[in-house]
C-alpha atoms as a PDB file:
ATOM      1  CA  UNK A   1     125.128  58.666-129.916  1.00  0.00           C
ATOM      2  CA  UNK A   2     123.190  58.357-133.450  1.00  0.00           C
ATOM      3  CA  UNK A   3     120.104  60.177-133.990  1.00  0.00           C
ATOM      4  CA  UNK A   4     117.411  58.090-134.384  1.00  0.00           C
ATOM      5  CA  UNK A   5     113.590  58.555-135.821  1.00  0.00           C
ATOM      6  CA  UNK A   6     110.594  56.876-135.644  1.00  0.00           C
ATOM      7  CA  UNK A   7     107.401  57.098-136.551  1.00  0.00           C
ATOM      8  CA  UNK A   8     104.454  56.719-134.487  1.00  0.00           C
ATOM      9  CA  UNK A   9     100.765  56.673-134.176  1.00  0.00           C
ATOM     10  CA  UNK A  10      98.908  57.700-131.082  1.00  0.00           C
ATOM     11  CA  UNK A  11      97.983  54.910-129.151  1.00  0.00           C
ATOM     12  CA  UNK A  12     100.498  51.659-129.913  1.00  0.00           C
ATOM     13  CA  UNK A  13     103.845  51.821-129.202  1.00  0.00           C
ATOM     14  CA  UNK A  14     104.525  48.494-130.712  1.00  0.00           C
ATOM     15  CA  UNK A  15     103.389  45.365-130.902  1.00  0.00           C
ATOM     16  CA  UNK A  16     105.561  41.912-130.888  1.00  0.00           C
ATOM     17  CA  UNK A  17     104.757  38.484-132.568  1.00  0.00           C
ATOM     18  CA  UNK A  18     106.374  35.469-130.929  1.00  0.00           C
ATOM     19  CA  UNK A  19     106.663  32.570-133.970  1.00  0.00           C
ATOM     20  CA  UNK A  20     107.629  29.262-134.786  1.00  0.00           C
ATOM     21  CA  UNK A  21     109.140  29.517-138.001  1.00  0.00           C
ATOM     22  CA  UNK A  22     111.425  33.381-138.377  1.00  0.00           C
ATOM     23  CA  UNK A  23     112.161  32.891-141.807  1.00  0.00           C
ATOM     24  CA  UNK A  24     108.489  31.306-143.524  1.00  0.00           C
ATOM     25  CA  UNK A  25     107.004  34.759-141.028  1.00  0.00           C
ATOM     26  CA  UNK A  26     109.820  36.896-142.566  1.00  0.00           C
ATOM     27  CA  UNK A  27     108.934  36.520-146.266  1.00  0.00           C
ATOM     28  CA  UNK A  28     105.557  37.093-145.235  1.00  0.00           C
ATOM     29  CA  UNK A  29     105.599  40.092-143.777  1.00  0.00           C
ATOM     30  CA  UNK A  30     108.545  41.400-146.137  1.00  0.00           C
ATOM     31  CA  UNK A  31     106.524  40.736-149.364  1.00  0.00           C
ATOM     32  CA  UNK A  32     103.527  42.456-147.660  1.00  0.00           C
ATOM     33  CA  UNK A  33     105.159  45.097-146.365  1.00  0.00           C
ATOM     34  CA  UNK A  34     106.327  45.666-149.923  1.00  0.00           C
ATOM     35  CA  UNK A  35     103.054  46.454-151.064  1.00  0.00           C
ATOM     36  CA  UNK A  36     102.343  48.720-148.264  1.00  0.00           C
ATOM     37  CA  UNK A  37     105.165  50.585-149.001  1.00  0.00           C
ATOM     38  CA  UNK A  38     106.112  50.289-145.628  1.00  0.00           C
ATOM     39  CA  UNK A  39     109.944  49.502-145.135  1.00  0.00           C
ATOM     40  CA  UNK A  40     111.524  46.909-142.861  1.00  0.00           C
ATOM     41  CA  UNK A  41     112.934  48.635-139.678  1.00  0.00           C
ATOM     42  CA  UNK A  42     115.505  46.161-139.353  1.00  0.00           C
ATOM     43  CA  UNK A  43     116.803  42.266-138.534  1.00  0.00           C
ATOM     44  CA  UNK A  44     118.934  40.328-135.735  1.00  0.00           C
ATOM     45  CA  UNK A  45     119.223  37.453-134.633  1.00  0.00           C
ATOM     46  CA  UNK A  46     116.117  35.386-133.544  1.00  0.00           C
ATOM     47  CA  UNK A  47     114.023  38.977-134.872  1.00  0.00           C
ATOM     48  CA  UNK A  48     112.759  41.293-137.390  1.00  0.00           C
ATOM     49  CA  UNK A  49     110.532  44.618-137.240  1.00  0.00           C
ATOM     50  CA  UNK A  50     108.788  47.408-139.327  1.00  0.00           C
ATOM     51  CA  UNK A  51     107.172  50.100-137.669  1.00  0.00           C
ATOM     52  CA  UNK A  52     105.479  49.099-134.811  1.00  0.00           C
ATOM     53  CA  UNK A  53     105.757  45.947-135.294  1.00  0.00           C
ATOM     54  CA  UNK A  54     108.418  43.197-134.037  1.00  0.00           C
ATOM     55  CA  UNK A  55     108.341  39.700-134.680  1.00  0.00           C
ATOM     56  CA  UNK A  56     110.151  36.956-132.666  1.00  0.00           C
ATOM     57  CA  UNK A  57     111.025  33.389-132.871  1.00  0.00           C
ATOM     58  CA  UNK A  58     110.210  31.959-129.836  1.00  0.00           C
ATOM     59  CA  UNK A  59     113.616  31.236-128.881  1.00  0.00           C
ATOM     60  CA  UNK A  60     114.179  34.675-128.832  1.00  0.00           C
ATOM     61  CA  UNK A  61     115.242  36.161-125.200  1.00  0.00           C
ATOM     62  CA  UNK A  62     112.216  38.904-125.907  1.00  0.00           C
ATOM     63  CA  UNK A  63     110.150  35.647-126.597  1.00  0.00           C
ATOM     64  CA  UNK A  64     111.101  34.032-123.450  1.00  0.00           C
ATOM     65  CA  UNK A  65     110.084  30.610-124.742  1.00  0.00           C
ATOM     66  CA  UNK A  66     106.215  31.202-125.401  1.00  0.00           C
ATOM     67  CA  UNK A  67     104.197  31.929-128.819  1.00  0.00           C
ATOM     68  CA  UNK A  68     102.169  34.866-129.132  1.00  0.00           C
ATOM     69  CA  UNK A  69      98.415  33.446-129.357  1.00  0.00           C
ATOM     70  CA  UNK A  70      96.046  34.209-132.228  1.00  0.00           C
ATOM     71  CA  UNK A  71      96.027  37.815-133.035  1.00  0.00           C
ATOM     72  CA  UNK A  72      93.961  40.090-135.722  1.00  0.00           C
ATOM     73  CA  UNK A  73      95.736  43.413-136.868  1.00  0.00           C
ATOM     74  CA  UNK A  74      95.273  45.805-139.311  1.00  0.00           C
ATOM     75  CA  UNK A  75      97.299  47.394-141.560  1.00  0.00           C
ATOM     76  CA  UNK A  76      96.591  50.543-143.390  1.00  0.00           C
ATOM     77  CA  UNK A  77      96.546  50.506-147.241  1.00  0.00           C
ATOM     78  CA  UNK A  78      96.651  53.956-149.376  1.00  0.00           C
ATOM     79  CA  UNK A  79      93.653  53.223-151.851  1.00  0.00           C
ATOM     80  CA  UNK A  80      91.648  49.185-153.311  1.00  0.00           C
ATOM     81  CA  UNK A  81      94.461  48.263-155.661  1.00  0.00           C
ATOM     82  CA  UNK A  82      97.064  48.392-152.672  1.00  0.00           C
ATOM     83  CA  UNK A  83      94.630  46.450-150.558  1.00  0.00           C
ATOM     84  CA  UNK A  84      94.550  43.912-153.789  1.00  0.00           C
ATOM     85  CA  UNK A  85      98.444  43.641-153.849  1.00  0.00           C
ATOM     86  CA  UNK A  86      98.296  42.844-150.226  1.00  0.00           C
ATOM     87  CA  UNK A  87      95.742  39.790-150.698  1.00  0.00           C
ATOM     88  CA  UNK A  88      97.844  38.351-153.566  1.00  0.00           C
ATOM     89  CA  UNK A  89     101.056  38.623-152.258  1.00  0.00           C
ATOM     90  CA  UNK A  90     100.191  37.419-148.710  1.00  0.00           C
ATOM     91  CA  UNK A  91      98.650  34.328-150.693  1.00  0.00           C
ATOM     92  CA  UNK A  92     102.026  34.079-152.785  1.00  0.00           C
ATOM     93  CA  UNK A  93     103.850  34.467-149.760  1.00  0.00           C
ATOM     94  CA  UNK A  94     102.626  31.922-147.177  1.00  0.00           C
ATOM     95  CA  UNK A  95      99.405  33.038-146.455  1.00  0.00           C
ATOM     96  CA  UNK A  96      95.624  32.058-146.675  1.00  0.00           C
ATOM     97  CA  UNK A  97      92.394  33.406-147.367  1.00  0.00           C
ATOM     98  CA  UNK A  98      90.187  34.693-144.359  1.00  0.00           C
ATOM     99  CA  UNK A  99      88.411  37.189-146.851  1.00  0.00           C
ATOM    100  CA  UNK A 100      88.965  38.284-150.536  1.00  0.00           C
ATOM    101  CA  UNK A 101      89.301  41.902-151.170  1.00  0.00           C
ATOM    102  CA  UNK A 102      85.938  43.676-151.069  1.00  0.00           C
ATOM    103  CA  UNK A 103      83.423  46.450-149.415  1.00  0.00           C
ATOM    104  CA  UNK A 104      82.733  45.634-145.673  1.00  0.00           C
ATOM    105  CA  UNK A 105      79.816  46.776-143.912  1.00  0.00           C
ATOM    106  CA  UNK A 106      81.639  48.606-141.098  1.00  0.00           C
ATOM    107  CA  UNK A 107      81.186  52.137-142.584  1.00  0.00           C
ATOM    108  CA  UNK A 108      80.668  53.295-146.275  1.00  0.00           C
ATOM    109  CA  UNK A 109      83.684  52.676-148.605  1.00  0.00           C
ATOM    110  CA  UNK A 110      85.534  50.710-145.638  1.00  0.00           C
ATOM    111  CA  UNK A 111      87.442  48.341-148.322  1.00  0.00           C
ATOM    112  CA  UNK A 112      89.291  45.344-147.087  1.00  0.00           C
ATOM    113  CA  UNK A 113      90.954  41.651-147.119  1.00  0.00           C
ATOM    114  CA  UNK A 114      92.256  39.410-144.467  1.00  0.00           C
ATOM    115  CA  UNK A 115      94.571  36.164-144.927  1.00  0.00           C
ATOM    116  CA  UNK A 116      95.647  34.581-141.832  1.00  0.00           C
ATOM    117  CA  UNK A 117     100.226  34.694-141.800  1.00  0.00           C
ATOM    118  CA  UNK A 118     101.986  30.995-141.134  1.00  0.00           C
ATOM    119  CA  UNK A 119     101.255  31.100-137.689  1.00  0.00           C
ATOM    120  CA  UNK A 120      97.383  31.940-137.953  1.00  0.00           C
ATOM    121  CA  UNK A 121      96.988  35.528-136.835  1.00  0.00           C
ATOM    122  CA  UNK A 122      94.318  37.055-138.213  1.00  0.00           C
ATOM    123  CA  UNK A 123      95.907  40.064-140.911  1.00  0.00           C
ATOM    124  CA  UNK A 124      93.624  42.567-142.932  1.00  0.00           C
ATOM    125  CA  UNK A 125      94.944  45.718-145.133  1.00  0.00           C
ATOM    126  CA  UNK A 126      92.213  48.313-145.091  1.00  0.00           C
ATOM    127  CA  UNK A 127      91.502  51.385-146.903  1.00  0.00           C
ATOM    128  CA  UNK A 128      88.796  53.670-145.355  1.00  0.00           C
ATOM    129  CA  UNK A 129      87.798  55.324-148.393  1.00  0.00           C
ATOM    130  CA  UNK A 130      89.369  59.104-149.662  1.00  0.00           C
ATOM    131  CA  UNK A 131      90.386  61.222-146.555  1.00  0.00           C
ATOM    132  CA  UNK A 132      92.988  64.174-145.751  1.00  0.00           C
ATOM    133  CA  UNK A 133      94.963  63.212-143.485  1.00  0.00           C
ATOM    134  CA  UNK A 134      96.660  65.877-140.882  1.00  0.00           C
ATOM    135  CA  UNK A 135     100.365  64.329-141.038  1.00  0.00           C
ATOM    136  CA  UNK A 136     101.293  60.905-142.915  1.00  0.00           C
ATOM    137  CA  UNK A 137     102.666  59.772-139.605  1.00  0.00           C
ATOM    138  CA  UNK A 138     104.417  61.206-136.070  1.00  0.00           C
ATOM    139  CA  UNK A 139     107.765  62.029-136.532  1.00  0.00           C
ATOM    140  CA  UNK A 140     110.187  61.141-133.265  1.00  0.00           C
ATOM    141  CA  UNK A 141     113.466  61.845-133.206  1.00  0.00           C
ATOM    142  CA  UNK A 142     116.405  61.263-130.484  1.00  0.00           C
END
């Protein structure tokens, strides 16, 4: 059996998308992944994923038919120019303005943009401001 490693946070295992159209979802999420830095985890057919998170087309068997409804997540960015990249290429890449890079009043330095993806959920990049983290992320292996 191959080894295999993940990386996880705490509290999400992972999170799945059902949409309409795979491939206009696919170059969105590729070209902001990109910009993350975060890597695609992988494709088949009627799916991709990265991290956490796996996106369906609906007539995927995980999908079972039915669309995911509206949905808001966010995605961590390193520092404001990554959280910049994100808003341009989410715009270049399918996506539309729900909020322009800039300061948030949620808490001091809490720096931020949201575009909604080709299906209409609700995606942000954040960066909290400078902070040491303990680990970059959890390391599972099996």
């Amino acid at each position: 059996m191959e080894t295999q490693e993940l990386h996880r946070g705490r509290l999400i295992d992972h999170i799945q998308l059902v949409v309409r159209d795979l491939p206009a979802s696919q170059a969105f999420y590729s070209a902001v992944f990109e910009v993350l830095k975060v890597p695609m985890g992988g494709t088949g057919d009627g799916y991709f994923w990265a991290d956490e998170l796996f996106v369906s087309a609906k007539e995927s068997e995980a999908a079972q038919g039915v669309l995911t409804g509206r949905h808001h997540l966010a995605f961590q960015a390193q520092d404001r120019a990554m959280v910049d990249a994100f808003y341009q290429a989410a715009l270049a890449h399918g996506g539309k303005d729900n909020g322009a890079p800039g300061e948030r009043e949620y808490h001091p330095g809490y720096y931020a943009a949201f575009v909604l993806d080709p299906d209409g959920n609700n995606i942000e990049a954040v960066f909290h401001g400078e902070a040491k983290r303990s680990a970059a992320s959890v390391k599972i292996t099996f």
